[in-house]
PDB file of N, CA and C in Angstrom:
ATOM      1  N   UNK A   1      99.973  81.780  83.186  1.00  0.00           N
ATOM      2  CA  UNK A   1     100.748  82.423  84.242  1.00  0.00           C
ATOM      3  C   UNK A   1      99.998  83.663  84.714  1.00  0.00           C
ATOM      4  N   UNK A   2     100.238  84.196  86.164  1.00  0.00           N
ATOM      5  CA  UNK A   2      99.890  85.256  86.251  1.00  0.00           C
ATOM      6  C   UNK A   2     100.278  86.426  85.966  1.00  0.00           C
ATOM      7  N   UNK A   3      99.653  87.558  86.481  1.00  0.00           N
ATOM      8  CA  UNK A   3     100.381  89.168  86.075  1.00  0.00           C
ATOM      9  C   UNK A   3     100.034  89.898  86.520  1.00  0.00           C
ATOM     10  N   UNK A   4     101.069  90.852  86.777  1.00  0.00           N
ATOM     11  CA  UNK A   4     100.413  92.064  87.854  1.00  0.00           C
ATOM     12  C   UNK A   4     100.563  93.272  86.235  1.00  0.00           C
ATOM     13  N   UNK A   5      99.446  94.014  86.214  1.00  0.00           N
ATOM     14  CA  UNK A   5      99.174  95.087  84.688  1.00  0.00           C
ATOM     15  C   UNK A   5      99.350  96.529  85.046  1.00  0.00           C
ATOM     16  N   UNK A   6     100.254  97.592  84.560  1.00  0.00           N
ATOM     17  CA  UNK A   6      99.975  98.646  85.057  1.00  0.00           C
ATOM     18  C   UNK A   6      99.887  99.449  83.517  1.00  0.00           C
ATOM     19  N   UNK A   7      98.731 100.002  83.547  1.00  0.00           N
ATOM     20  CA  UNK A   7      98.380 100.934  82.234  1.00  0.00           C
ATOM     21  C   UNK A   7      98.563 102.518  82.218  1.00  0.00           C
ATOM     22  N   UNK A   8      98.764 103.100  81.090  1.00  0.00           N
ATOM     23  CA  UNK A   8      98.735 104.855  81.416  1.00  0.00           C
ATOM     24  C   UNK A   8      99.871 105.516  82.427  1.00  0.00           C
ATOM     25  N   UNK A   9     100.940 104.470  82.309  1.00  0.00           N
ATOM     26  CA  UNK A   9     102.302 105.563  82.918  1.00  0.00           C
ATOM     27  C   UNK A   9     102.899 106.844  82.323  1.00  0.00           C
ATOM     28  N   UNK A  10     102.241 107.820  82.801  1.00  0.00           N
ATOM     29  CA  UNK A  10     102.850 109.069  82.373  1.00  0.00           C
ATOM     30  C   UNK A  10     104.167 109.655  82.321  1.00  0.00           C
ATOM     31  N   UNK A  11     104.826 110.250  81.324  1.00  0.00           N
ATOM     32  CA  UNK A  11     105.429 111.037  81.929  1.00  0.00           C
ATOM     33  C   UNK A  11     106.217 111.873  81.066  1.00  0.00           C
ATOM     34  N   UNK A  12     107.077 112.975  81.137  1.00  0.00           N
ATOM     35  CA  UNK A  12     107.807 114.210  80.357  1.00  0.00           C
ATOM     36  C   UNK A  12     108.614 113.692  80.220  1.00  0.00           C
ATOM     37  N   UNK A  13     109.449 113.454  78.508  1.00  0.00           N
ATOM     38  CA  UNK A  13     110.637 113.305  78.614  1.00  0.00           C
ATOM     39  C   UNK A  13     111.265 113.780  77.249  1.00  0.00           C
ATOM     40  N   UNK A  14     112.762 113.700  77.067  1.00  0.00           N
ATOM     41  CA  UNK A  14     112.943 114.300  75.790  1.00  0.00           C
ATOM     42  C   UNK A  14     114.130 112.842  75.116  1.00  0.00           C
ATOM     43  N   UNK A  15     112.894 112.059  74.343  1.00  0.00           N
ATOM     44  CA  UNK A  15     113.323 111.110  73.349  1.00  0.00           C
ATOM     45  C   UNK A  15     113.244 111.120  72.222  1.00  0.00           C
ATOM     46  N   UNK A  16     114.322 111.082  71.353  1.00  0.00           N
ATOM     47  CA  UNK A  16     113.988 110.897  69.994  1.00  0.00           C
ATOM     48  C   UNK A  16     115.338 111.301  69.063  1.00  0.00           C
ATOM     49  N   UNK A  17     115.400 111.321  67.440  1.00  0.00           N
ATOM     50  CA  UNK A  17     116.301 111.286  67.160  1.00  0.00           C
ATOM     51  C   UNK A  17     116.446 112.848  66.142  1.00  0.00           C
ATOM     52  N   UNK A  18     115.586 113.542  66.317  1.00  0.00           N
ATOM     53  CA  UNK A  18     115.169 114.830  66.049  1.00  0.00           C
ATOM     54  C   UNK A  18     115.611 116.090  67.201  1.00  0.00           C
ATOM     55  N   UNK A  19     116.656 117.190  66.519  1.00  0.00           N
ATOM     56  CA  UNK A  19     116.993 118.001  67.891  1.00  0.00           C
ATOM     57  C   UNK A  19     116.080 118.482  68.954  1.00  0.00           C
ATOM     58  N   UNK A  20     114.614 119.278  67.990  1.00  0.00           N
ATOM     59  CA  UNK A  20     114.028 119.618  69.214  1.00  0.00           C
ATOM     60  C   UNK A  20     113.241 118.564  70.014  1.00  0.00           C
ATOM     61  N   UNK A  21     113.478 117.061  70.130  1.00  0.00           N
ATOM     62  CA  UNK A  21     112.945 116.177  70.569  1.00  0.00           C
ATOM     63  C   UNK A  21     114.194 116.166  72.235  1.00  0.00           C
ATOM     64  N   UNK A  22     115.054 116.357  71.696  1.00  0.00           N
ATOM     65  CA  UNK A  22     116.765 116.220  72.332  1.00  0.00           C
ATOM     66  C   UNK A  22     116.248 117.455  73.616  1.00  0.00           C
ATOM     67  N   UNK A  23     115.264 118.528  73.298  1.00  0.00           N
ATOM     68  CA  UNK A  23     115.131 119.577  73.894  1.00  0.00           C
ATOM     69  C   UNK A  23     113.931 120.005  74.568  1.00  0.00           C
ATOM     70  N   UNK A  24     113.272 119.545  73.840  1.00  0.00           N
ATOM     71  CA  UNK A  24     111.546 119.841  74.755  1.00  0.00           C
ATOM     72  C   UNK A  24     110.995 118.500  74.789  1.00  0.00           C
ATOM     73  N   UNK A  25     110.637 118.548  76.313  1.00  0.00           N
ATOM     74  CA  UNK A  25     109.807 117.842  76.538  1.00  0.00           C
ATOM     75  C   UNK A  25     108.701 117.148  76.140  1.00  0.00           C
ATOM     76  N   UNK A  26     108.390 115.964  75.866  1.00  0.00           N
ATOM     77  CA  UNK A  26     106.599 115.621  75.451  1.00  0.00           C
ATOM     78  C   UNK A  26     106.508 114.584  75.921  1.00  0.00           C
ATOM     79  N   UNK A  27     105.117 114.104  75.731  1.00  0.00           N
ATOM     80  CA  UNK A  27     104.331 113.051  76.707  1.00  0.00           C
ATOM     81  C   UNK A  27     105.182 111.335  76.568  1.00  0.00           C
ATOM     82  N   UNK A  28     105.208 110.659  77.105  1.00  0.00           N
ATOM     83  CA  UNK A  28     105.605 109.199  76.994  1.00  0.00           C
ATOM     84  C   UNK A  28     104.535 108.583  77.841  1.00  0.00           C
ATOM     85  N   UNK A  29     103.979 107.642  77.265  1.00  0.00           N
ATOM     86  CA  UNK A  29     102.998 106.692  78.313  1.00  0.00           C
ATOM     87  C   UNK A  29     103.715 105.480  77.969  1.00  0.00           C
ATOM     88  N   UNK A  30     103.548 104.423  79.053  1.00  0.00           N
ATOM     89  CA  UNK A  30     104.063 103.369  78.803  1.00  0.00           C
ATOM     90  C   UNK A  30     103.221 102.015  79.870  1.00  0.00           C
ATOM     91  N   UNK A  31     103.032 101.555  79.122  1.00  0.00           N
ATOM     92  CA  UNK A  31     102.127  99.961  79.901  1.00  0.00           C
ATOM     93  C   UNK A  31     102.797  98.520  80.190  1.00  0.00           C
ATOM     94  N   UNK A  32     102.635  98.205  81.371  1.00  0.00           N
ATOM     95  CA  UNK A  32     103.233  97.199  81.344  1.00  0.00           C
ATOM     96  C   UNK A  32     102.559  96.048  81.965  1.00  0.00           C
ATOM     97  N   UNK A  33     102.913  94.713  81.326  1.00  0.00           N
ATOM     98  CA  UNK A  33     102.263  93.718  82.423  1.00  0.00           C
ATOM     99  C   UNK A  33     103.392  92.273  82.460  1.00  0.00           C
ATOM    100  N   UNK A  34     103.695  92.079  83.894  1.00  0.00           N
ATOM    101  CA  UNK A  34     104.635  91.557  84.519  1.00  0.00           C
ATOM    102  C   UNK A  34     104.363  90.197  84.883  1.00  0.00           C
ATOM    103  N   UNK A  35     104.687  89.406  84.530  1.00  0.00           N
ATOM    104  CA  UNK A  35     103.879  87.797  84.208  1.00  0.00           C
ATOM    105  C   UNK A  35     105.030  87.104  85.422  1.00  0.00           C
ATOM    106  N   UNK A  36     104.300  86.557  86.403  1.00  0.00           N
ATOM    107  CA  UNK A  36     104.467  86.376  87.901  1.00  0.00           C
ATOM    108  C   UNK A  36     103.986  85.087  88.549  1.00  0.00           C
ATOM    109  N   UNK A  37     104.531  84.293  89.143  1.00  0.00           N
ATOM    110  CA  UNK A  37     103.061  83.287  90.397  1.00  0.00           C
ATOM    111  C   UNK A  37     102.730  84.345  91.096  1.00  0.00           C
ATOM    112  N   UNK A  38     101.562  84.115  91.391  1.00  0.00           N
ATOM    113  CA  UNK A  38     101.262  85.212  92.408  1.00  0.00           C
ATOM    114  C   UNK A  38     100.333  84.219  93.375  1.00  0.00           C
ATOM    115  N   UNK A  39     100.192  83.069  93.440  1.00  0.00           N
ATOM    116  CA  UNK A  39      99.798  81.830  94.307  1.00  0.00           C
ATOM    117  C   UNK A  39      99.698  82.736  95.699  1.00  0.00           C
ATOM    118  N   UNK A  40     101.293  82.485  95.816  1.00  0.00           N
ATOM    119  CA  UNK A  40     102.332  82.964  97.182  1.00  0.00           C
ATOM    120  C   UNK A  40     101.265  83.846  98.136  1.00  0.00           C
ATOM    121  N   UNK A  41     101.074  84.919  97.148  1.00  0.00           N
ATOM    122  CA  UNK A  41     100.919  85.960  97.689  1.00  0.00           C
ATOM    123  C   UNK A  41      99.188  86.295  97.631  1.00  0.00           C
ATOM    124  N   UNK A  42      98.270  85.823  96.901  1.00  0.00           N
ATOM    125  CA  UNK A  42      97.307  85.280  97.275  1.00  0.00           C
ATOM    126  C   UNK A  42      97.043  84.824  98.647  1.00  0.00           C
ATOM    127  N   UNK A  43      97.632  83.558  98.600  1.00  0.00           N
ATOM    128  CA  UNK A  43      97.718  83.345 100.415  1.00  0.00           C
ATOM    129  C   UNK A  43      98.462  83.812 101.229  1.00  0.00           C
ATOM    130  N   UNK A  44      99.048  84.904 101.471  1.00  0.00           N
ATOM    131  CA  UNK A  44      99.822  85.047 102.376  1.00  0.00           C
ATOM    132  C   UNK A  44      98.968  86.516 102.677  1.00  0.00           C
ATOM    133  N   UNK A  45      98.945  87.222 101.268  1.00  0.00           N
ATOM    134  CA  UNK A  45      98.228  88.469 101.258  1.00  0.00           C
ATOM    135  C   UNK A  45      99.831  89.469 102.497  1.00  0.00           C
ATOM    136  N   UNK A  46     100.485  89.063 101.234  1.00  0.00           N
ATOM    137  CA  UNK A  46     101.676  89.758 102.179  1.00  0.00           C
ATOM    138  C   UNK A  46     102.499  90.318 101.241  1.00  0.00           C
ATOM    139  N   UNK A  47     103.008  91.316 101.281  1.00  0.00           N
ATOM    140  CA  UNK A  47     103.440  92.482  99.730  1.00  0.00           C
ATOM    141  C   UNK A  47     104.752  91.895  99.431  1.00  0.00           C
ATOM    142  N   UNK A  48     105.373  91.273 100.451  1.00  0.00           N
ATOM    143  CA  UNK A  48     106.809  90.365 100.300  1.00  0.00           C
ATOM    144  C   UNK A  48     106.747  89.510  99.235  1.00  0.00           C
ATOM    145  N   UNK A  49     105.170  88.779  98.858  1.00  0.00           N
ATOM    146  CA  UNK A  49     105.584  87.530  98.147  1.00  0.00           C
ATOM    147  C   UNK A  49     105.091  88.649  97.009  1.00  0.00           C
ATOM    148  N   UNK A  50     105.184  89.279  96.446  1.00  0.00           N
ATOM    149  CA  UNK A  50     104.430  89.899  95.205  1.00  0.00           C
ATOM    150  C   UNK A  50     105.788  91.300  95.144  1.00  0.00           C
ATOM    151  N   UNK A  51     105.124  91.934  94.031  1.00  0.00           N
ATOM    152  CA  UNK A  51     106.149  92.863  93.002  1.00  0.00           C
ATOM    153  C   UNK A  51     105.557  94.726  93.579  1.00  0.00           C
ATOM    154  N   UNK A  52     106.068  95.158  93.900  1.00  0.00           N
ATOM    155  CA  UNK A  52     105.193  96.513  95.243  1.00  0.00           C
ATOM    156  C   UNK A  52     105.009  97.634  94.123  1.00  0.00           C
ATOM    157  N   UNK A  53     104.153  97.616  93.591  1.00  0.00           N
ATOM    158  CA  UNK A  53     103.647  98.795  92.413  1.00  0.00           C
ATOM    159  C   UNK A  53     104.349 100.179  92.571  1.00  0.00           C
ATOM    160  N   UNK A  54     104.724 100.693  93.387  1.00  0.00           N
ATOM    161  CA  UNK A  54     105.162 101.842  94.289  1.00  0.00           C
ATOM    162  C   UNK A  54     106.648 101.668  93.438  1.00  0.00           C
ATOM    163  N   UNK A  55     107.011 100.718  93.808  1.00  0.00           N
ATOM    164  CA  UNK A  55     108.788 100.674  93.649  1.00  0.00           C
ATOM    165  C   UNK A  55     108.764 100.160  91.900  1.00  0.00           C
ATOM    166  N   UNK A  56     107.852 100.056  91.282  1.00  0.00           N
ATOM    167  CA  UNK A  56     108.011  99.405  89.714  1.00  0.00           C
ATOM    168  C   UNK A  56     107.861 101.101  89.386  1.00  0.00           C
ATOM    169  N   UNK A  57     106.292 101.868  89.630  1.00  0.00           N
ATOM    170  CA  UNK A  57     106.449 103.094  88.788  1.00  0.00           C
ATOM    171  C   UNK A  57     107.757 103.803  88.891  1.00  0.00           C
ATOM    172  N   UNK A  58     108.454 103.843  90.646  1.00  0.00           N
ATOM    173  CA  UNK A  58     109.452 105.059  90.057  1.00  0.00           C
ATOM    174  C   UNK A  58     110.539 104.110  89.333  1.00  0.00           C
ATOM    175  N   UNK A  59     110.908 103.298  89.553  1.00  0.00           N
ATOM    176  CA  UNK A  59     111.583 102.488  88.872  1.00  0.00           C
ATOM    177  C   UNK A  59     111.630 102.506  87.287  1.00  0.00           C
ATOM    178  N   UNK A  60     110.511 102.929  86.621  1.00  0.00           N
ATOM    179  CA  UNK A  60     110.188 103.239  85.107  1.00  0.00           C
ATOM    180  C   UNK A  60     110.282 104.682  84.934  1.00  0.00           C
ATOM    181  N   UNK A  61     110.188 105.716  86.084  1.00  0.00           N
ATOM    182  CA  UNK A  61     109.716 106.963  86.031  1.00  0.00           C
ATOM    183  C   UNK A  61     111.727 107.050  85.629  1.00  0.00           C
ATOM    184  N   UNK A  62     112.075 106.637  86.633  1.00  0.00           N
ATOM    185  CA  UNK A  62     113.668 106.841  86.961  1.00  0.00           C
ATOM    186  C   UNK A  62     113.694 106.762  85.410  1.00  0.00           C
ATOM    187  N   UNK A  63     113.781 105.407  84.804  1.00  0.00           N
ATOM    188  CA  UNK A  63     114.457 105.202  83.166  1.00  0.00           C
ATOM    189  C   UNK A  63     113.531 106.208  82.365  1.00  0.00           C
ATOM    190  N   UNK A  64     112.648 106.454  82.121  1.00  0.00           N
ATOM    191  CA  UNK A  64     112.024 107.447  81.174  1.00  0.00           C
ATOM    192  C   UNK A  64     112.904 109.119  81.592  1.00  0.00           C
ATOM    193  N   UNK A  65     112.277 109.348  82.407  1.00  0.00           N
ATOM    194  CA  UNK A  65     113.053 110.730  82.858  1.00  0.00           C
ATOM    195  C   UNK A  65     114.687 111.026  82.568  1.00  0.00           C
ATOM    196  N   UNK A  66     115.010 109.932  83.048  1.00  0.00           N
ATOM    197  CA  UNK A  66     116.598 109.967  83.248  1.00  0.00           C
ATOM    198  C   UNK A  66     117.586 109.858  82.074  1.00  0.00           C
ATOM    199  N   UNK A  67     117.636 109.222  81.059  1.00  0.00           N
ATOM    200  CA  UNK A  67     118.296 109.131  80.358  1.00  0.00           C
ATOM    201  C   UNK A  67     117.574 109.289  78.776  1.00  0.00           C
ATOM    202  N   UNK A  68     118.050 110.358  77.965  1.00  0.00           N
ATOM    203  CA  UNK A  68     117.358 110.259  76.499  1.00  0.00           C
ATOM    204  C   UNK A  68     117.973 109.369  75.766  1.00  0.00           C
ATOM    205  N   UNK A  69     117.067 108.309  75.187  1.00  0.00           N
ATOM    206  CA  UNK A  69     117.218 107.684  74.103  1.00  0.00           C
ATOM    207  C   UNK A  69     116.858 108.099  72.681  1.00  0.00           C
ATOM    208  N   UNK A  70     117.196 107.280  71.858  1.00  0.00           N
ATOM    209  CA  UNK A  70     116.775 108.290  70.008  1.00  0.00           C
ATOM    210  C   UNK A  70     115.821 107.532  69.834  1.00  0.00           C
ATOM    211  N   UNK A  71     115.616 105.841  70.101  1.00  0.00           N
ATOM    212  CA  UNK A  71     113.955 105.065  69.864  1.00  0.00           C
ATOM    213  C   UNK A  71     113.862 105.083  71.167  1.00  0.00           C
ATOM    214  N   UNK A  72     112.568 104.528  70.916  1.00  0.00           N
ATOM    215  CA  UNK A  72     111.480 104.333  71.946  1.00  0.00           C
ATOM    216  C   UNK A  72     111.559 102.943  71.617  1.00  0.00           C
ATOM    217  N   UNK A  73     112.165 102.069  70.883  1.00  0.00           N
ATOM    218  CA  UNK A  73     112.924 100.688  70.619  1.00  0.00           C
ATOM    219  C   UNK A  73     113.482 100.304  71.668  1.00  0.00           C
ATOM    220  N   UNK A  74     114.414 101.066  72.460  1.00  0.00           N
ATOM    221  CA  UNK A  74     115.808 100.780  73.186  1.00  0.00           C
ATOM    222  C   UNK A  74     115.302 101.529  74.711  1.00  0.00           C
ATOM    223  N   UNK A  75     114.387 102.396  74.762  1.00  0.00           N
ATOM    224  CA  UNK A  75     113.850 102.859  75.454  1.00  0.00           C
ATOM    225  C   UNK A  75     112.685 101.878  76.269  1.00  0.00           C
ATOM    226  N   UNK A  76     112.036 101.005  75.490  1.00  0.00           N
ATOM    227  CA  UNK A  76     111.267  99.927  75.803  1.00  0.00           C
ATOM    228  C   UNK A  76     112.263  98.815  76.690  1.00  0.00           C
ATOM    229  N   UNK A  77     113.345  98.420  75.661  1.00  0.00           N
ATOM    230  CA  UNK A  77     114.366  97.523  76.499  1.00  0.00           C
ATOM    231  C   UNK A  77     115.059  97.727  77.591  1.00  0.00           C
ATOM    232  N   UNK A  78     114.981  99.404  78.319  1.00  0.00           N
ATOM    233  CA  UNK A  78     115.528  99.323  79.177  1.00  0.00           C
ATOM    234  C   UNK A  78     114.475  99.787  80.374  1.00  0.00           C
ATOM    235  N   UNK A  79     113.363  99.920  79.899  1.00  0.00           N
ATOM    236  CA  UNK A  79     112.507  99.080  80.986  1.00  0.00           C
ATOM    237  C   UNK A  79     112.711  97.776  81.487  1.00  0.00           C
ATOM    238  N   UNK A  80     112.337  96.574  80.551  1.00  0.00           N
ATOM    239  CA  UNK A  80     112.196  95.730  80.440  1.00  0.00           C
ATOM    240  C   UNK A  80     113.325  95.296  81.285  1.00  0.00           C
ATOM    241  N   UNK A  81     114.637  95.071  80.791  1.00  0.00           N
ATOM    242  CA  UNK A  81     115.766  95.096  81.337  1.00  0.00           C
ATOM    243  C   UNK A  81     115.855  95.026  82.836  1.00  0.00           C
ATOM    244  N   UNK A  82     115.598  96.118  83.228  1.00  0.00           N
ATOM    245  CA  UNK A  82     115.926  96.690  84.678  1.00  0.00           C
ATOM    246  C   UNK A  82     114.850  96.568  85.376  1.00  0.00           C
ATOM    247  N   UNK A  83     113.378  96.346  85.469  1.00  0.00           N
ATOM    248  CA  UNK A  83     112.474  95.590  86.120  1.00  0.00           C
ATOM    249  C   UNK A  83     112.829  93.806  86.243  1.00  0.00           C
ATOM    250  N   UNK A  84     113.628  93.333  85.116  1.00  0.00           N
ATOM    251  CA  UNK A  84     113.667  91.743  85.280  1.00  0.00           C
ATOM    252  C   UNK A  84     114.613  91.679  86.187  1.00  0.00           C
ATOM    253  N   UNK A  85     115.773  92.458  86.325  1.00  0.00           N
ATOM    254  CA  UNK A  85     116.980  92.423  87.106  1.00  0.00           C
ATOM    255  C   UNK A  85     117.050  93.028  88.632  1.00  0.00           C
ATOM    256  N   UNK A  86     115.755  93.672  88.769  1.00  0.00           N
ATOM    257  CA  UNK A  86     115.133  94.297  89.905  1.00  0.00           C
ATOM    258  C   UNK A  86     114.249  93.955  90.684  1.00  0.00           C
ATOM    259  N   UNK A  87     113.205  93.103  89.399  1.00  0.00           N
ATOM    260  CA  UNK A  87     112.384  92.581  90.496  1.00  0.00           C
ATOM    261  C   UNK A  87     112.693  90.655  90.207  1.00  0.00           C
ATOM    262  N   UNK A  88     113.475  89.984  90.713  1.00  0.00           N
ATOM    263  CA  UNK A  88     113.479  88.326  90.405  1.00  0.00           C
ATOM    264  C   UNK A  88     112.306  87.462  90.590  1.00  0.00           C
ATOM    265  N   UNK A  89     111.291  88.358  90.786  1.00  0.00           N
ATOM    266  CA  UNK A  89     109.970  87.275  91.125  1.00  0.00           C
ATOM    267  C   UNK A  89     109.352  86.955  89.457  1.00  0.00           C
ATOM    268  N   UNK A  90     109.426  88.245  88.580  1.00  0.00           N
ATOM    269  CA  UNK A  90     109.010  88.636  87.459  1.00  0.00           C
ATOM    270  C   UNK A  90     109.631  88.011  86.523  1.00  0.00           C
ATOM    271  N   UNK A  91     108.959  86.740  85.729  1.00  0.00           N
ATOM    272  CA  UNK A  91     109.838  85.142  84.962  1.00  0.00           C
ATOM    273  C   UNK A  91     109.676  86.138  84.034  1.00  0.00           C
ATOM    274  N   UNK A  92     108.039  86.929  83.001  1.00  0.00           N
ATOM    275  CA  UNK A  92     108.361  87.852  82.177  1.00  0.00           C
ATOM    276  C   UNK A  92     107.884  89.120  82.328  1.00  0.00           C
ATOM    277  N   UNK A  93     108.191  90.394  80.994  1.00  0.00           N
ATOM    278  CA  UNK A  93     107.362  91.555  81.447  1.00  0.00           C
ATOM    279  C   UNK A  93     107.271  91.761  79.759  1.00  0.00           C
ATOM    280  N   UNK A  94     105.901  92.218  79.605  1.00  0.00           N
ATOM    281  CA  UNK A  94     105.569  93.140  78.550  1.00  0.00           C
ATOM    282  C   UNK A  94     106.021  94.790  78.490  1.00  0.00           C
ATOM    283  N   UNK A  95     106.562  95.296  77.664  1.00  0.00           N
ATOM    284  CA  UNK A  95     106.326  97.079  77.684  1.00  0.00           C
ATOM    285  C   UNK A  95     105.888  97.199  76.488  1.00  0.00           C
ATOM    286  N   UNK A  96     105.041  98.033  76.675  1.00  0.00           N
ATOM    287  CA  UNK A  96     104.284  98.619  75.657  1.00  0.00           C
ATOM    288  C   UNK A  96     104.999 100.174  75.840  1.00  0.00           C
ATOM    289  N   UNK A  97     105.891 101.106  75.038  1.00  0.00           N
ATOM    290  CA  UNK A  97     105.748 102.449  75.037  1.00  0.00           C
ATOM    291  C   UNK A  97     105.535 103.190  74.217  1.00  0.00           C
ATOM    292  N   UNK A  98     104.324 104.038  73.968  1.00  0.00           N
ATOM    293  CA  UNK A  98     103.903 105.095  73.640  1.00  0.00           C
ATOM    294  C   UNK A  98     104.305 106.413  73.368  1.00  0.00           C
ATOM    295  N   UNK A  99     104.264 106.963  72.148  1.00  0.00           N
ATOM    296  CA  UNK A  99     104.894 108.083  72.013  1.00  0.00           C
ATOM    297  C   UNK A  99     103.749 108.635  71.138  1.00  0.00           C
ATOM    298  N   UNK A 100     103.034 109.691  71.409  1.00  0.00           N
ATOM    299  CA  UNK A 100     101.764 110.289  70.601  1.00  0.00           C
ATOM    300  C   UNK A 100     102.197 111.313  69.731  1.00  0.00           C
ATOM    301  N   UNK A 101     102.906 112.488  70.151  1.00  0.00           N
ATOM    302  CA  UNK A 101     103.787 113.328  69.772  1.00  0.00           C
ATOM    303  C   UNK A 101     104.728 113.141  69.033  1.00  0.00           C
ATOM    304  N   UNK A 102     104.620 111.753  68.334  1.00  0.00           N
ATOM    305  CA  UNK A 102     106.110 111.381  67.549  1.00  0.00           C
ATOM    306  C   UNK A 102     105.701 112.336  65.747  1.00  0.00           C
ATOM    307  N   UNK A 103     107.521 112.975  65.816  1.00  0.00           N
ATOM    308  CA  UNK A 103     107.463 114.175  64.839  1.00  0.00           C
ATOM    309  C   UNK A 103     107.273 113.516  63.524  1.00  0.00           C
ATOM    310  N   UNK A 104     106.034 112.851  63.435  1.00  0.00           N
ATOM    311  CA  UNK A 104     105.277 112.406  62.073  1.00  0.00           C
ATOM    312  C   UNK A 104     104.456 113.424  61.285  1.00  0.00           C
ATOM    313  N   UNK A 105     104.383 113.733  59.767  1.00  0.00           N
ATOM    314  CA  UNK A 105     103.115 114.743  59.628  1.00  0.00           C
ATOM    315  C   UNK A 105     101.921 113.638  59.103  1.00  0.00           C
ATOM    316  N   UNK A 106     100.937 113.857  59.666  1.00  0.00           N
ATOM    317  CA  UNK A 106      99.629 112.896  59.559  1.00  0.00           C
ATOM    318  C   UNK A 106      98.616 112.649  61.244  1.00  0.00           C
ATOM    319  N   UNK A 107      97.723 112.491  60.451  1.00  0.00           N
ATOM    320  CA  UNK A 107      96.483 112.127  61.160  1.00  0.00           C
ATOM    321  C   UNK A 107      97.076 110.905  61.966  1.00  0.00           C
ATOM    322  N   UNK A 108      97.665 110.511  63.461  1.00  0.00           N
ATOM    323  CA  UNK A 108      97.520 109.991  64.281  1.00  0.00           C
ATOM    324  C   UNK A 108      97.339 110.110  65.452  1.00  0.00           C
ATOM    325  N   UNK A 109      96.856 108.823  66.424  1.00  0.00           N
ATOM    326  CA  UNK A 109      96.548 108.798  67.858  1.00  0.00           C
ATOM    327  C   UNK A 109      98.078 108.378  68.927  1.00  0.00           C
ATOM    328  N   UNK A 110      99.143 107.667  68.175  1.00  0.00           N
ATOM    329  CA  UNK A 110     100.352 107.052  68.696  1.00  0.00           C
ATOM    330  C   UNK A 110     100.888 106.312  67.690  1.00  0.00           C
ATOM    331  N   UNK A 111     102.415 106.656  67.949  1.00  0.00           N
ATOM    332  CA  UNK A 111     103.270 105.518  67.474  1.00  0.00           C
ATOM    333  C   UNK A 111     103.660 104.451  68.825  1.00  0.00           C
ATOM    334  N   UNK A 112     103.849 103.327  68.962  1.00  0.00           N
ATOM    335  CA  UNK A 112     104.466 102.400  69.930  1.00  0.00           C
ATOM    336  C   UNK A 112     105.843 101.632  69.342  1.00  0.00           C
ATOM    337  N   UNK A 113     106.547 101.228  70.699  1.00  0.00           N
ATOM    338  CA  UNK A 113     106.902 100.048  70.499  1.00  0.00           C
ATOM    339  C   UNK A 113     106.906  99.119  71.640  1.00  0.00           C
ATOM    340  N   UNK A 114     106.702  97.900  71.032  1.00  0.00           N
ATOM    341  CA  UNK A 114     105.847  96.525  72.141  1.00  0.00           C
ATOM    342  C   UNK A 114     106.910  95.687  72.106  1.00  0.00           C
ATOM    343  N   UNK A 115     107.556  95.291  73.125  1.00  0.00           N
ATOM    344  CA  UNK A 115     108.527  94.193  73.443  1.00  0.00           C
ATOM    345  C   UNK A 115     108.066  92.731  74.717  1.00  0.00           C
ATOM    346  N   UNK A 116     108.520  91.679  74.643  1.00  0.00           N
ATOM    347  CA  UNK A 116     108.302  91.016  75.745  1.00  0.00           C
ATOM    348  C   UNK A 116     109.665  90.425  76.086  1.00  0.00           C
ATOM    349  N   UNK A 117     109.758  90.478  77.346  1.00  0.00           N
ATOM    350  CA  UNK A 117     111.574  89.806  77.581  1.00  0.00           C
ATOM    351  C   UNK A 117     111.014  89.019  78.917  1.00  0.00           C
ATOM    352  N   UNK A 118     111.740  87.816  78.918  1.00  0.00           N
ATOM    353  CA  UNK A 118     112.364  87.064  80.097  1.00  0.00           C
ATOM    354  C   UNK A 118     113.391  87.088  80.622  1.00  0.00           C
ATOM    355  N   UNK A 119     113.217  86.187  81.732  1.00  0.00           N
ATOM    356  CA  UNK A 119     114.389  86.408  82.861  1.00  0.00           C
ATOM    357  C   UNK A 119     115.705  85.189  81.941  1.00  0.00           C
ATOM    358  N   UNK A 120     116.739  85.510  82.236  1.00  0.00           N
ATOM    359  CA  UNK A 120     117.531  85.173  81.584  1.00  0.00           C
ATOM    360  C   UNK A 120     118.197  83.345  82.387  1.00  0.00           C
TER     361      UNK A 120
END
């Protein structure tokens, strides 16, 4: 199948199940890739038959920003969620989200969590 991939979505938010997580801000990246025909739109070369990158980031920006979750578990699913129900072209979607800053003590680069959901 095909897929449209978007990597390195930034952004400030306050997730987690720790107070000062509840309170200050830190980084969230989150990746996604959206498993699609994209035939259509190949030939047509027309943004109608395809998924408009523009309207997916704020669409993720909206759920990260907007509402704190305590995982980045449930935080993943409601990406996932609300891109399948938003965009109907999209049969599946991967999220990958990233949390680097997670209040671990130790030598790391990120904690994640990786989900894949279909259209129902």
């Amino acid at each position: 199948m095909d897929s449209i991939i978007a990597r390195g979505l930034t952004f400030m938010a306050c997730h987690g199940v720790e107070p000062q997580e509840k309170n200050s801000p830190q980084p969230f990246n989150v990746d996604l890739e959206m498993f699609l025909d994209l035939e259509r739109a190949g030939q047509s070369d027309n943004l109608q038959d395809t998924v408009n990158y523009d309207e997916v980031y704020h669409l993720v920006e909206k759920i990260v920003t907007g509402t704190s979750y305590n995982l980045i578990e449930a935080l993943a699913e409601a990406i996932a969620r609300n891109l399948l129900d938003t965009f109907p072209l999209i049969k599946m979607v991967e999220v990958i989200v990233y949390k680097p800053e997670a209040p671990v003590r130790g030598n790391f680069t990120y904690f994640a969590a990786k989900i894949q959901r279909c259209q129902k």
